[in-house]
C-alpha atoms as a PDB file:
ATOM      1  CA  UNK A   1      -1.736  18.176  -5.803  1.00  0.00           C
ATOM      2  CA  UNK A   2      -3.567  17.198  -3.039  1.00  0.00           C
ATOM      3  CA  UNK A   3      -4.755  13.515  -2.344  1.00  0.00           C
ATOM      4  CA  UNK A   4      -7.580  11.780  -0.435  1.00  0.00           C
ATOM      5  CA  UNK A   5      -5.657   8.688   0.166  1.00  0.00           C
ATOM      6  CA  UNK A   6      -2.070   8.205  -0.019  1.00  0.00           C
ATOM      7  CA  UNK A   7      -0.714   4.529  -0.242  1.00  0.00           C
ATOM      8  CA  UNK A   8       2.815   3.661   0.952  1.00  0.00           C
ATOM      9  CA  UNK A   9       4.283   0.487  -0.021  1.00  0.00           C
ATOM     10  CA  UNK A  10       7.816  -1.197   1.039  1.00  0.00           C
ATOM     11  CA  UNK A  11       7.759  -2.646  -2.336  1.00  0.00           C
ATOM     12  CA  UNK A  12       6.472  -2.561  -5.641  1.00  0.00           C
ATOM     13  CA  UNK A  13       3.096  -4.689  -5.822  1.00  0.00           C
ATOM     14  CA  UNK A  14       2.895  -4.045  -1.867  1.00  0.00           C
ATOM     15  CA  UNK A  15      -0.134  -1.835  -2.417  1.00  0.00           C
ATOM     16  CA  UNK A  16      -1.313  -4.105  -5.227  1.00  0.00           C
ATOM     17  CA  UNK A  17      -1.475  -6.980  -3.018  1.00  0.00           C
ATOM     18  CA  UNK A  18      -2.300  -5.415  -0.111  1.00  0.00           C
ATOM     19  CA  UNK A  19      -5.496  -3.360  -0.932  1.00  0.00           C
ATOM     20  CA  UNK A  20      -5.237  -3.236  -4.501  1.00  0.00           C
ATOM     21  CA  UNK A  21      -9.262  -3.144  -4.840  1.00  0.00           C
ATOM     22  CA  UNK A  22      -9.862  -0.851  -2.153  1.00  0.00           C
ATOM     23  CA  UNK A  23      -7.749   1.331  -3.624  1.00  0.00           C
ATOM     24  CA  UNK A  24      -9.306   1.012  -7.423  1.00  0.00           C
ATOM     25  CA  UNK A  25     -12.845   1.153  -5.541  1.00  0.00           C
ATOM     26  CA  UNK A  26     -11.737   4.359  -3.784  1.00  0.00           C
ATOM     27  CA  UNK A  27     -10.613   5.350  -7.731  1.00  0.00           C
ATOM     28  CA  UNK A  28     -13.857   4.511  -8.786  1.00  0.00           C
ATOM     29  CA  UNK A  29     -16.170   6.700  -6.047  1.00  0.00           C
ATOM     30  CA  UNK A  30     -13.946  10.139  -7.381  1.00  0.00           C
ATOM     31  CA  UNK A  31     -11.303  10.098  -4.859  1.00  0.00           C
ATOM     32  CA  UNK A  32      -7.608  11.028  -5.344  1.00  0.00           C
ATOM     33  CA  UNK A  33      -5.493   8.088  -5.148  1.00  0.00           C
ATOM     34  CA  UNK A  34      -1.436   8.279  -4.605  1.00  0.00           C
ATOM     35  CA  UNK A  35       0.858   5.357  -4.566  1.00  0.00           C
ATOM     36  CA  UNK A  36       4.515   6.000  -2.965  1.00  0.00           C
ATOM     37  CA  UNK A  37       6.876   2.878  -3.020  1.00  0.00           C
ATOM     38  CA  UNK A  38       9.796   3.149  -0.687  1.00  0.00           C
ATOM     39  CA  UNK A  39      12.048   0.540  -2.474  1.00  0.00           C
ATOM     40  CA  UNK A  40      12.995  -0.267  -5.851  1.00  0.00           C
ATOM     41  CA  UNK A  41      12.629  -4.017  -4.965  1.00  0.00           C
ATOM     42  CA  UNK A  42      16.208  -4.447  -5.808  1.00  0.00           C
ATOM     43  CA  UNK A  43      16.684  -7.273  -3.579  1.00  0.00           C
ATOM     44  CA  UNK A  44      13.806  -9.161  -5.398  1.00  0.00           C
ATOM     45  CA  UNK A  45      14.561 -13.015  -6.410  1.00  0.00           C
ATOM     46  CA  UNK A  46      12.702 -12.238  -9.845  1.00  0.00           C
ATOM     47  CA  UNK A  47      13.405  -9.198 -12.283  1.00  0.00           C
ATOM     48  CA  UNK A  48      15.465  -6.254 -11.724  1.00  0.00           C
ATOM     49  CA  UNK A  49      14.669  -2.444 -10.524  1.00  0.00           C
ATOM     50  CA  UNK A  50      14.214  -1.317 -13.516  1.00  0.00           C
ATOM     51  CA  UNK A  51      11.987  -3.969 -14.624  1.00  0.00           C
ATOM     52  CA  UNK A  52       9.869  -3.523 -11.756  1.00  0.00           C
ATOM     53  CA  UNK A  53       9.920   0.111 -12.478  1.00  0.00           C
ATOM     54  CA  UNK A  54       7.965  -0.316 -15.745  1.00  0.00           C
ATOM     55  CA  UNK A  55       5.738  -2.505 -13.752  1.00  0.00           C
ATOM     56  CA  UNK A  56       4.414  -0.306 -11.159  1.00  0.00           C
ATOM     57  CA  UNK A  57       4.144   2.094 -14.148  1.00  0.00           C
ATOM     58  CA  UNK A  58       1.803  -0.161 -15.574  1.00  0.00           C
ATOM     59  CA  UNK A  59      -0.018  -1.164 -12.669  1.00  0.00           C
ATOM     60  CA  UNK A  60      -0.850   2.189 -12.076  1.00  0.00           C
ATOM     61  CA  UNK A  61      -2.591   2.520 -14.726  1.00  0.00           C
ATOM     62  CA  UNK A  62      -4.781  -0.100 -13.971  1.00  0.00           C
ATOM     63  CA  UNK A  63      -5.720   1.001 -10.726  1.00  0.00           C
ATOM     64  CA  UNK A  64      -6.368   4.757 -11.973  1.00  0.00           C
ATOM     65  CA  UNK A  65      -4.664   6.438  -9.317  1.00  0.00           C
ATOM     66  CA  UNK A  66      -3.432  10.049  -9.856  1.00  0.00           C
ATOM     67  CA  UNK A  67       0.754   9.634  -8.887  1.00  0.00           C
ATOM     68  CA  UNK A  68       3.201   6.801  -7.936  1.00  0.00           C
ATOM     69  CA  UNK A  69       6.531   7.932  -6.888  1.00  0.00           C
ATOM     70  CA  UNK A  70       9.508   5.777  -5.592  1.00  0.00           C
ATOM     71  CA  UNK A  71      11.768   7.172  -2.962  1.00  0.00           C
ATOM     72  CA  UNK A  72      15.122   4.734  -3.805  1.00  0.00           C
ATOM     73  CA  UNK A  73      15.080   3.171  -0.004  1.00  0.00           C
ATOM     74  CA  UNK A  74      17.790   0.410   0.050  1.00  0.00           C
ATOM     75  CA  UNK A  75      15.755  -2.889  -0.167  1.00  0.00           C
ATOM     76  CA  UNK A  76      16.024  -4.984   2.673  1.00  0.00           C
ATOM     77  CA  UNK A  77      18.310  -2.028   5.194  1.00  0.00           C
ATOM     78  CA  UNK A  78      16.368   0.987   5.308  1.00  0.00           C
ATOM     79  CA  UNK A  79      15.613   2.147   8.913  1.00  0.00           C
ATOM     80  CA  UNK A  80      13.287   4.547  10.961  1.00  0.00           C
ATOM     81  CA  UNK A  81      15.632   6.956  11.308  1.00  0.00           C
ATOM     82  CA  UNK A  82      15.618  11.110  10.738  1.00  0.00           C
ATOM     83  CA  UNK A  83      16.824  10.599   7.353  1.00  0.00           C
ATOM     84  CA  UNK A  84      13.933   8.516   6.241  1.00  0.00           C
ATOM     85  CA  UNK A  85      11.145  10.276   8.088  1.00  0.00           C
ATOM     86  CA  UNK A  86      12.124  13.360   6.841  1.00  0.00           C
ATOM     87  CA  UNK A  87      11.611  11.599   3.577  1.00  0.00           C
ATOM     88  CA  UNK A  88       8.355  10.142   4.397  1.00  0.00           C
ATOM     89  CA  UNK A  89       7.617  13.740   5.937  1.00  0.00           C
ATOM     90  CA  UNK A  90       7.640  15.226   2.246  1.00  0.00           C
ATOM     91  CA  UNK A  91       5.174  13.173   1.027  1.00  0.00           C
ATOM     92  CA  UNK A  92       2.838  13.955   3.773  1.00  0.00           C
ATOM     93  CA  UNK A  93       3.235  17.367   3.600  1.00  0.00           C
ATOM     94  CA  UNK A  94       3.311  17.119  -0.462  1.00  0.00           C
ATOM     95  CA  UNK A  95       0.151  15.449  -0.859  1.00  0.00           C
ATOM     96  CA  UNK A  96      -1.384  15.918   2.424  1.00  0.00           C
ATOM     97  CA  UNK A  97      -3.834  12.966   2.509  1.00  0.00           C
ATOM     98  CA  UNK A  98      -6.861  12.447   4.581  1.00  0.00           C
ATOM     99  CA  UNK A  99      -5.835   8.901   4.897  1.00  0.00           C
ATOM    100  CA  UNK A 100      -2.808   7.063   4.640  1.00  0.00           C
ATOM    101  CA  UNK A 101      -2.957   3.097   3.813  1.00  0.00           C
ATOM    102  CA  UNK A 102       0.433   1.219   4.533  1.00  0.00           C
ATOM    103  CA  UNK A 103       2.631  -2.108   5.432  1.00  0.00           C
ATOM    104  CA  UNK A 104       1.362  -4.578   7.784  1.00  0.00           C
ATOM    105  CA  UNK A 105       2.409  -3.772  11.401  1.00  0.00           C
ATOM    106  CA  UNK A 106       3.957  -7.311  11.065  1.00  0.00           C
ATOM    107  CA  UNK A 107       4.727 -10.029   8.417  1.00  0.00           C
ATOM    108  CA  UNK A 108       7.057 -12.764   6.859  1.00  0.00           C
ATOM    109  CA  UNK A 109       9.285  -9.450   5.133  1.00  0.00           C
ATOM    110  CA  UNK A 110      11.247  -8.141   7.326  1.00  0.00           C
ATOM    111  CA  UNK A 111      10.731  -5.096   5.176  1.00  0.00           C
ATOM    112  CA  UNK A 112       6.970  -4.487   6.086  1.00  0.00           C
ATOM    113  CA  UNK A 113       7.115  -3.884   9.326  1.00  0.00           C
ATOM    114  CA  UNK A 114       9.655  -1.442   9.321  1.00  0.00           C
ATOM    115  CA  UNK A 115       7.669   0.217   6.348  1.00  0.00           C
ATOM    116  CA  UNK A 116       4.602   0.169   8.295  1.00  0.00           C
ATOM    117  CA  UNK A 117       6.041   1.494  11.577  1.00  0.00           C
ATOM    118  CA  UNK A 118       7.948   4.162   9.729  1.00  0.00           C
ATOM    119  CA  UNK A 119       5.617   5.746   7.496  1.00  0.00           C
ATOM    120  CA  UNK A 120       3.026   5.800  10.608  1.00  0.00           C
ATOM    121  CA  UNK A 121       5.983   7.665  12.837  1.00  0.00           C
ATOM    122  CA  UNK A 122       6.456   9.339  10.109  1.00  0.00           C
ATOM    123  CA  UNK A 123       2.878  10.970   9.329  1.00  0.00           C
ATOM    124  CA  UNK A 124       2.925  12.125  13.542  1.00  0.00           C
ATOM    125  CA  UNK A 125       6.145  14.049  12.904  1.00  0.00           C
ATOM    126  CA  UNK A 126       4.694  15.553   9.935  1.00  0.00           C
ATOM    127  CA  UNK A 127       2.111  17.413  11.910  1.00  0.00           C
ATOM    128  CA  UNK A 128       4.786  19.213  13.922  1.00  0.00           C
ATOM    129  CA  UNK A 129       5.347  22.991  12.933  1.00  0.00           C
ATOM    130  CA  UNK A 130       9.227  22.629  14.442  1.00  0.00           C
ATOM    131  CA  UNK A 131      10.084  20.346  11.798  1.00  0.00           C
ATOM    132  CA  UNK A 132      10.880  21.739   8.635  1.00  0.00           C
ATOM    133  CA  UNK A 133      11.044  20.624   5.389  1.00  0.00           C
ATOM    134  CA  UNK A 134      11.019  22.040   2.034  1.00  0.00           C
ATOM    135  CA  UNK A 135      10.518  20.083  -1.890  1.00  0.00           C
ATOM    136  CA  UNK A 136      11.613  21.895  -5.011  1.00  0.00           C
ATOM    137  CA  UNK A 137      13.132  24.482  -3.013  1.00  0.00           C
ATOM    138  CA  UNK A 138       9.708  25.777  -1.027  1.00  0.00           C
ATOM    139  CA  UNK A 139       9.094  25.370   2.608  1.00  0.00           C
ATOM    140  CA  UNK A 140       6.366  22.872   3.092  1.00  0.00           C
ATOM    141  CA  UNK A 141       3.422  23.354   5.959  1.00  0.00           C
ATOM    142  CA  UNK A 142       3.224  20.919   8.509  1.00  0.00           C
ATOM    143  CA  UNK A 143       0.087  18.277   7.909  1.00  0.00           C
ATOM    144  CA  UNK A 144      -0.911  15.155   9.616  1.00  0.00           C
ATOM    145  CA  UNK A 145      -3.442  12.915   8.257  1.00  0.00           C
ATOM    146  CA  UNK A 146      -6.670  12.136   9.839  1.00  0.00           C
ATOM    147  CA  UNK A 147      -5.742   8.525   9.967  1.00  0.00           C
ATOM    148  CA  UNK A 148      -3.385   5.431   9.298  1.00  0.00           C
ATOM    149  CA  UNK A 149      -4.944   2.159   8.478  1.00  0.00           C
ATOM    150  CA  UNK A 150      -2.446  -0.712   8.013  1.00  0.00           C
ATOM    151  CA  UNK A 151      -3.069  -3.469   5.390  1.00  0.00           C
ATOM    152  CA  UNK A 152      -2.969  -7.127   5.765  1.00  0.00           C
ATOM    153  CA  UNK A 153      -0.193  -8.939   3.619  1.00  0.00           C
ATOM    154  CA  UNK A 154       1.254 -12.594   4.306  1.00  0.00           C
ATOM    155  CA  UNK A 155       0.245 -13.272   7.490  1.00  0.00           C
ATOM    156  CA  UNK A 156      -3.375 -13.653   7.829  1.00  0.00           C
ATOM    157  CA  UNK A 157      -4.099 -10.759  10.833  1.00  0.00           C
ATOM    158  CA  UNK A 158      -6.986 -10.096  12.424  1.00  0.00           C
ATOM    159  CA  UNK A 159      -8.369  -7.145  10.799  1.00  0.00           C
ATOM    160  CA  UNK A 160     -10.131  -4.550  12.890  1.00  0.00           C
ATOM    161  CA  UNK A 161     -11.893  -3.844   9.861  1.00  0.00           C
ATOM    162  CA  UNK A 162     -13.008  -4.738   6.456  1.00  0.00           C
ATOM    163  CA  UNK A 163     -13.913  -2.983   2.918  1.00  0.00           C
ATOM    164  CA  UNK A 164     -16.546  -4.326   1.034  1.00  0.00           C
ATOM    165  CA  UNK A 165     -14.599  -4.422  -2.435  1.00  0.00           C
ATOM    166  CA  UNK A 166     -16.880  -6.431  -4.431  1.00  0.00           C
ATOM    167  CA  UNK A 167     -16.383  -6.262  -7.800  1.00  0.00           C
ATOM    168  CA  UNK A 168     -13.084  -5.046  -7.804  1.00  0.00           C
ATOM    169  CA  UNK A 169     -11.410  -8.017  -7.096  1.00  0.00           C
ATOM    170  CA  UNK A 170     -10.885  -8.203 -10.903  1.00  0.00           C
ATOM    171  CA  UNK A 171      -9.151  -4.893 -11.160  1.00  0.00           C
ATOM    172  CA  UNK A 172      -7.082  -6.200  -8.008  1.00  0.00           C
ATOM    173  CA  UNK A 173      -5.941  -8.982  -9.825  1.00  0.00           C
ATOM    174  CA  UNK A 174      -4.834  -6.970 -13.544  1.00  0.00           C
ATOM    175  CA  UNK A 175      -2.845  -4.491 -11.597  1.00  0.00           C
ATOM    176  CA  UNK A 176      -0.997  -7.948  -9.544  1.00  0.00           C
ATOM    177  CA  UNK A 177      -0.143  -9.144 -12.851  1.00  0.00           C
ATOM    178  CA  UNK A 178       1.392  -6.087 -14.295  1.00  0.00           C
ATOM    179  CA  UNK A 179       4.119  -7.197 -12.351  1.00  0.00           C
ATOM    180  CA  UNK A 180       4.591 -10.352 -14.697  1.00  0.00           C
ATOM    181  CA  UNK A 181       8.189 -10.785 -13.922  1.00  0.00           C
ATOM    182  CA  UNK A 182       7.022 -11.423  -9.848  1.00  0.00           C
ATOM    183  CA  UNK A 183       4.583 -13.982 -10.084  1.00  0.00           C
ATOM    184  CA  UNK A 184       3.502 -17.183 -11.997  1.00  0.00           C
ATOM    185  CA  UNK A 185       4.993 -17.999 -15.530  1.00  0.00           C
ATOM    186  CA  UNK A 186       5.455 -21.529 -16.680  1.00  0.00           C
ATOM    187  CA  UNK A 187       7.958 -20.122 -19.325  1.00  0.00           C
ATOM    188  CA  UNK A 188      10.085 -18.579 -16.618  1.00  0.00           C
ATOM    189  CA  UNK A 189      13.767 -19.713 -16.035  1.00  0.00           C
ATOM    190  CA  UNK A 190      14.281 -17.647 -12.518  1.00  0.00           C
ATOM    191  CA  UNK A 191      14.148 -19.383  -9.590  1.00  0.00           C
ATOM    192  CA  UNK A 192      10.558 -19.938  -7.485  1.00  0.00           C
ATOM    193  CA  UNK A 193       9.445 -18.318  -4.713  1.00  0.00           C
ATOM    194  CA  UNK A 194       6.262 -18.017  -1.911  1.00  0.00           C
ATOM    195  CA  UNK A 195       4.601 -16.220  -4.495  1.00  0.00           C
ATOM    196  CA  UNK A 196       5.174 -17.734  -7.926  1.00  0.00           C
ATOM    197  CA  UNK A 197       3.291 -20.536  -7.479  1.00  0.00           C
ATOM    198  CA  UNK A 198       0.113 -20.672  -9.705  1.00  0.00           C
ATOM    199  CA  UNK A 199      -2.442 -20.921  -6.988  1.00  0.00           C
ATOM    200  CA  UNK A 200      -1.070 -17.834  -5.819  1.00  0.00           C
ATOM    201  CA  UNK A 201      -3.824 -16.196  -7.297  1.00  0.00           C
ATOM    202  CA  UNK A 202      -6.082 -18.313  -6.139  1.00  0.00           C
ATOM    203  CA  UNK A 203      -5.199 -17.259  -2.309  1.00  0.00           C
ATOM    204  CA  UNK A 204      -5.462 -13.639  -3.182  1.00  0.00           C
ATOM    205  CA  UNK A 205      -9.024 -14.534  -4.416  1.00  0.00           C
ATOM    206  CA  UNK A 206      -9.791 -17.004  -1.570  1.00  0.00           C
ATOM    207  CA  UNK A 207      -8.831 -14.471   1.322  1.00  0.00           C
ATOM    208  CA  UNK A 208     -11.026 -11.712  -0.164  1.00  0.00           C
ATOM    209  CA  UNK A 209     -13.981 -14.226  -0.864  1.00  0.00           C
ATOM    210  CA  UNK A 210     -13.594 -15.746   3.068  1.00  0.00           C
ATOM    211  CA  UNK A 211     -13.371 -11.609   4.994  1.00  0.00           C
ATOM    212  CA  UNK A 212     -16.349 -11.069   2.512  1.00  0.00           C
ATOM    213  CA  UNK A 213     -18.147 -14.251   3.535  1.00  0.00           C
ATOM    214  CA  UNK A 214     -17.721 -12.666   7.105  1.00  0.00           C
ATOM    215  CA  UNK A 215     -19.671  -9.870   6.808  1.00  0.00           C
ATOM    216  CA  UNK A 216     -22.359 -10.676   3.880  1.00  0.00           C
ATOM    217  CA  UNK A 217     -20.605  -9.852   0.585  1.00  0.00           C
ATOM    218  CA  UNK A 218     -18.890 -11.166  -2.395  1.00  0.00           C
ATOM    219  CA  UNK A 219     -15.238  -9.920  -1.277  1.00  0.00           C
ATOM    220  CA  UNK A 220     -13.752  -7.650   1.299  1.00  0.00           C
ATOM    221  CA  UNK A 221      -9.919  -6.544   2.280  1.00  0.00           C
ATOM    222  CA  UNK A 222      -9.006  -6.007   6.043  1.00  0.00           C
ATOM    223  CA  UNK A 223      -7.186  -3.372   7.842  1.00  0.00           C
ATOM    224  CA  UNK A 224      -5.963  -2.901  11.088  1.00  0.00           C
ATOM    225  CA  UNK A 225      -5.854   0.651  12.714  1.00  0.00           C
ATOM    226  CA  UNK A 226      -3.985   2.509  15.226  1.00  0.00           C
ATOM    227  CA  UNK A 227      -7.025   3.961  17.068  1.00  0.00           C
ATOM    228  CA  UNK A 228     -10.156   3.267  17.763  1.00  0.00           C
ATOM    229  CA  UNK A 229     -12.883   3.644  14.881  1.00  0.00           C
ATOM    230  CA  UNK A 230     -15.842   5.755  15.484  1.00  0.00           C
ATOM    231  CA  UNK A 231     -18.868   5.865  13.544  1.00  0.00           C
ATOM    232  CA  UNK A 232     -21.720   8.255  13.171  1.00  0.00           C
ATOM    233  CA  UNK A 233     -24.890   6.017  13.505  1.00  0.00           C
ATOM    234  CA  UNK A 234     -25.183   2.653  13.982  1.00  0.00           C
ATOM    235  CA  UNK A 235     -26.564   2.218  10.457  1.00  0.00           C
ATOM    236  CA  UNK A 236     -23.163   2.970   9.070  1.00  0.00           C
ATOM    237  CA  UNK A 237     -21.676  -0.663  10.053  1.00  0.00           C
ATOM    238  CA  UNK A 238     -23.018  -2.877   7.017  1.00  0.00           C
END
């Protein structure tokens, strides 16, 4: 099945949080949407694997996107090496997006950094005809994706630039809290952390209110990009 967009995330909810309503707007306009999750979030203060498992499931749902896959990475010590390219490779070549959303280039996780610099490594080397790689026992053809735009996550980056996802803020926010056993619950036992808080929401909300604010609309999400961004006419740029 080929995809328009593919979406890697370090973790479970990564995607959510990171561009969770550009990624149900993108839904919403008729493009194919993939989710791949490197970890299981094993390493998680809240839940288990499996639990989170059942989450994503859910969240998927709620975004509308056509496949989520997890690729078992070890939370917290996977590394950009061949192993986990060639991994990364598969996916690329399996779905062969036009675009590929991932990881910030840095943040607070230790983990989404070397996501993000891995899966973009990892979409060059699929474009090379000298690597080979096969899934269900058929050689795959090399494919590269036009482009690789990183979210934002923690750490408030610059973006270099910003969707206009008003009106999906709401769907952003459902698909966040399929992951119930991650975030706020007064009735919870498990230890707090940076993200169980219950204004939590509120700064997922306030961030995509203040990029909006920035360029005119009710909420936006920011990227940052590995090249520069060209545009056809002026008149493009809202």
């Amino acid at each position: 099945m080929k995809l328009d967009i593919l979406a890697f995330g370090a973790h479970p909810d990564d995607v959510e949080l990171g561009c969770g309503a550009t990624v149900a707007k993108e839904v919403s306009l008729g493009k194919k949407v993939g989710i791949v999750d490197l970890t299981r979030g094993e390493l998680g203060t809240r839940g288990s694997a499996e639990l989170r498992a059942i989450e994503a499931e859910n969240s998927a749902k709620i975004l509308g996107v056509a496949s989520r896959e997890n690729l078992g990475f070890a939370d917290g010590f996977f590394v950009n090496d061949r192993a986990h390219q060639l991994k990364i490779i598969e996916m690329v070549r399996k779905y062969r997006p036009e675009i590929v959303l991932c990881n910030a280039v840095e943040d607070r996780h230790i983990d989404h950094g070397k996501g993000s610099k891995l899966v973009s490594d990892s979409c060059y080397l699929s474009g090379l005809v000298k690597i080979q790689t096969s899934l269900d026992g058929e050689a795959q053809n090399p494919w590269r994706p036009k482009v690789v735009y990183h979210y934002i996550q923690w750490k408030n980056l610059t973006p270099d630039f910003v969707v206009d996802v008003s009106g999906f803020i709401e769907k952003k926010v459902q698909a966040i809290k399929a992951f119930s056993s991650q975030f706020y619950d007064p009735n919870s036992k498990e230890p707090e952390t940076p993200i169980t808080s219950k204004n939590f929401f509120e700064s997922v909300d306030y961030r995509a209110r203040d990029l909006g604010r920035l360029i005119g609309v009710s909420h936006a999400e920011g990227f940052t990009v590995e090249r520069l961004l060209g545009v056809n006419e002026l008149g493009d740029i809202l």
